[in-house]
C-alpha atoms as a PDB file:
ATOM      1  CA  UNK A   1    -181.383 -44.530  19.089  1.00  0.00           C
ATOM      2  CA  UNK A   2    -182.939 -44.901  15.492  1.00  0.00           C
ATOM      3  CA  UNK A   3    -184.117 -42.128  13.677  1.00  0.00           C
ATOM      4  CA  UNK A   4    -187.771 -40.806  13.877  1.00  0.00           C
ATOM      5  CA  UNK A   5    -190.602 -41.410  11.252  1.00  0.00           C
ATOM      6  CA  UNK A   6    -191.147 -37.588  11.421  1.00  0.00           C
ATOM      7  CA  UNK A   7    -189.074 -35.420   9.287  1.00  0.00           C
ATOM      8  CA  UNK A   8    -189.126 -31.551   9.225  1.00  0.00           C
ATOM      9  CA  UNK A   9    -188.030 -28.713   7.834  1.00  0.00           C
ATOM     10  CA  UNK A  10    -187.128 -26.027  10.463  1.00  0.00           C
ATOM     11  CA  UNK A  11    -183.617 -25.363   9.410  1.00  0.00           C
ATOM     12  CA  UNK A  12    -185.079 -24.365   5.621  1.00  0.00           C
ATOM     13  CA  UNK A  13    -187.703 -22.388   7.307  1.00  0.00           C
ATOM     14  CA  UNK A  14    -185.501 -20.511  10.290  1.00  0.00           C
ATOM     15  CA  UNK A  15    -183.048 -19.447   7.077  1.00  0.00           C
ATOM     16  CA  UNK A  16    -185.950 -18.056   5.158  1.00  0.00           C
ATOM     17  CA  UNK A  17    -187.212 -16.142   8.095  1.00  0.00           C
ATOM     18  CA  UNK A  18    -184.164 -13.907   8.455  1.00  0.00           C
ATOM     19  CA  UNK A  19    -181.498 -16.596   9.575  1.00  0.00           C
ATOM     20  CA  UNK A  20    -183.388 -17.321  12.908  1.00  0.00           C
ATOM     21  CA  UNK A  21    -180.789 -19.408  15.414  1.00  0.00           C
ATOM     22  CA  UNK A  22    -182.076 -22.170  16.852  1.00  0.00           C
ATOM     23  CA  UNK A  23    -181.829 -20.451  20.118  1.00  0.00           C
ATOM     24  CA  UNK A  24    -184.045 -17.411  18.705  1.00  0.00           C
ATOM     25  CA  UNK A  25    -186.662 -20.525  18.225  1.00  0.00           C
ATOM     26  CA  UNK A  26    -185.806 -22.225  20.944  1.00  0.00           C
ATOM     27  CA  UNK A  27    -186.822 -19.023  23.305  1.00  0.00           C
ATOM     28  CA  UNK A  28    -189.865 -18.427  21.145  1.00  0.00           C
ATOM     29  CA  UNK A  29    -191.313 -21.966  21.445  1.00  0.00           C
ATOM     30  CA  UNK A  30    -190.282 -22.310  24.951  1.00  0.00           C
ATOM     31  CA  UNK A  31    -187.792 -24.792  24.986  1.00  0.00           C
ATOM     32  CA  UNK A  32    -184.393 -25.289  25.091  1.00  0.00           C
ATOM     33  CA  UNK A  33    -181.855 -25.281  21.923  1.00  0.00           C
ATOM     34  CA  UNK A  34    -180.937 -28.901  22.619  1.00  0.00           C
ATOM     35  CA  UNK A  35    -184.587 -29.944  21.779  1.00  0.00           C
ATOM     36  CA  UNK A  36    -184.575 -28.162  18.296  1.00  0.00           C
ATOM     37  CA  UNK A  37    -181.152 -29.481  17.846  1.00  0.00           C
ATOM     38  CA  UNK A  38    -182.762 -33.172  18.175  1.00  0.00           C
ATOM     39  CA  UNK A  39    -186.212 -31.998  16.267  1.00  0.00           C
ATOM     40  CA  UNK A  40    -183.879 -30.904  13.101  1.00  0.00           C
ATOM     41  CA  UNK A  41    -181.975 -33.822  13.692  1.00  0.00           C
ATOM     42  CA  UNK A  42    -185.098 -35.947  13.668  1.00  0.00           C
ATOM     43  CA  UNK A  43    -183.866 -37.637  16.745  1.00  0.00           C
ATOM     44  CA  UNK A  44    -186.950 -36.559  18.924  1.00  0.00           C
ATOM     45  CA  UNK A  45    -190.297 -36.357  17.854  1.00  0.00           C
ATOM     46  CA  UNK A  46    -191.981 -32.679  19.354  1.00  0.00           C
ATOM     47  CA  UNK A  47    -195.403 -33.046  21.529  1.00  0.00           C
ATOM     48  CA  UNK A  48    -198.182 -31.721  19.162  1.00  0.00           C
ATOM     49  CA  UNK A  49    -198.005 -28.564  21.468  1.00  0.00           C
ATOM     50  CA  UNK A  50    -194.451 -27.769  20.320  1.00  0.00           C
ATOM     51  CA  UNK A  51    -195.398 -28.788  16.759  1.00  0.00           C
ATOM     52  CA  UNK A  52    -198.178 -26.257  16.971  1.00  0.00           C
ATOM     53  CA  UNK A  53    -196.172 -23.488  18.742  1.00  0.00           C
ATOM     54  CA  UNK A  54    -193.411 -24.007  16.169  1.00  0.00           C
ATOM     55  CA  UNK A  55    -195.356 -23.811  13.169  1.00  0.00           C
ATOM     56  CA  UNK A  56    -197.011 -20.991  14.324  1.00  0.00           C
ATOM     57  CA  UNK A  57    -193.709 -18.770  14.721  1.00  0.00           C
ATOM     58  CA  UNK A  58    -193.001 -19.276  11.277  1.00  0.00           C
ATOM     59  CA  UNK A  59    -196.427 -18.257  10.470  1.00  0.00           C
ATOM     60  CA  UNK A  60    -197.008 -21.655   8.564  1.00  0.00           C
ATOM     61  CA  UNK A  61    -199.290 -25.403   9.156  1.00  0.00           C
ATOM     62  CA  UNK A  62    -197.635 -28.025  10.653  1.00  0.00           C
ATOM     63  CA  UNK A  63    -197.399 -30.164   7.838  1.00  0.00           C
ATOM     64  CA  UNK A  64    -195.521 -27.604   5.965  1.00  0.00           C
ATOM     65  CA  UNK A  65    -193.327 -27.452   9.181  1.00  0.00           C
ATOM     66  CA  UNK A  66    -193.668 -31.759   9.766  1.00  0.00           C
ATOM     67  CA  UNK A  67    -194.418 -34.771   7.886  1.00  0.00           C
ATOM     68  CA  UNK A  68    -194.518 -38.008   8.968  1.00  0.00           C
ATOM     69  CA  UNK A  69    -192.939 -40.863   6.582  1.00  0.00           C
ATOM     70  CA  UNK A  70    -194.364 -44.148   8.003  1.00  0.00           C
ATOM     71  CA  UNK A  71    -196.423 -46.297   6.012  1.00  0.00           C
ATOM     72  CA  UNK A  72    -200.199 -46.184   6.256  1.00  0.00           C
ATOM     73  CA  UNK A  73    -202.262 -49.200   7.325  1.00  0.00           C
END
């Protein structure tokens, strides 16, 4: 499986908001901890929903959660 265009920083952000577990974030944004395991991973790319509910726990945007490294056209 090769590696999405979409990188993220959720594991700097759950440290910085008291050491959240991916479970804590997982439960919080409605999905299970596998799928945050494979967002930090950047081996799944999240809906926009998910993007939007996990940017919004750690009271940030979600380009400062997301940013997407392909090349413009």
């Amino acid at each position: 499986m090769a590696k999405s265009e979409i990188s993220n920083n959720i594991r700097r952000l759950r440290f910085e908001n008291g050491q959240m577990t991916q479970q804590e974030l997982a439960d919080k944004a409605g999905v299970t901890r596998q799928t945050i395991i494979a967002i930090e991973g950047g081996k799944y790319s999240p809906s926009l929903t998910l993007a939007f509910k996990i940017a919004r726990e750690f009271g940030v945007s979600v380009e400062d959660v997301f940013q997407y490294g392909g090349k413009a056209r």
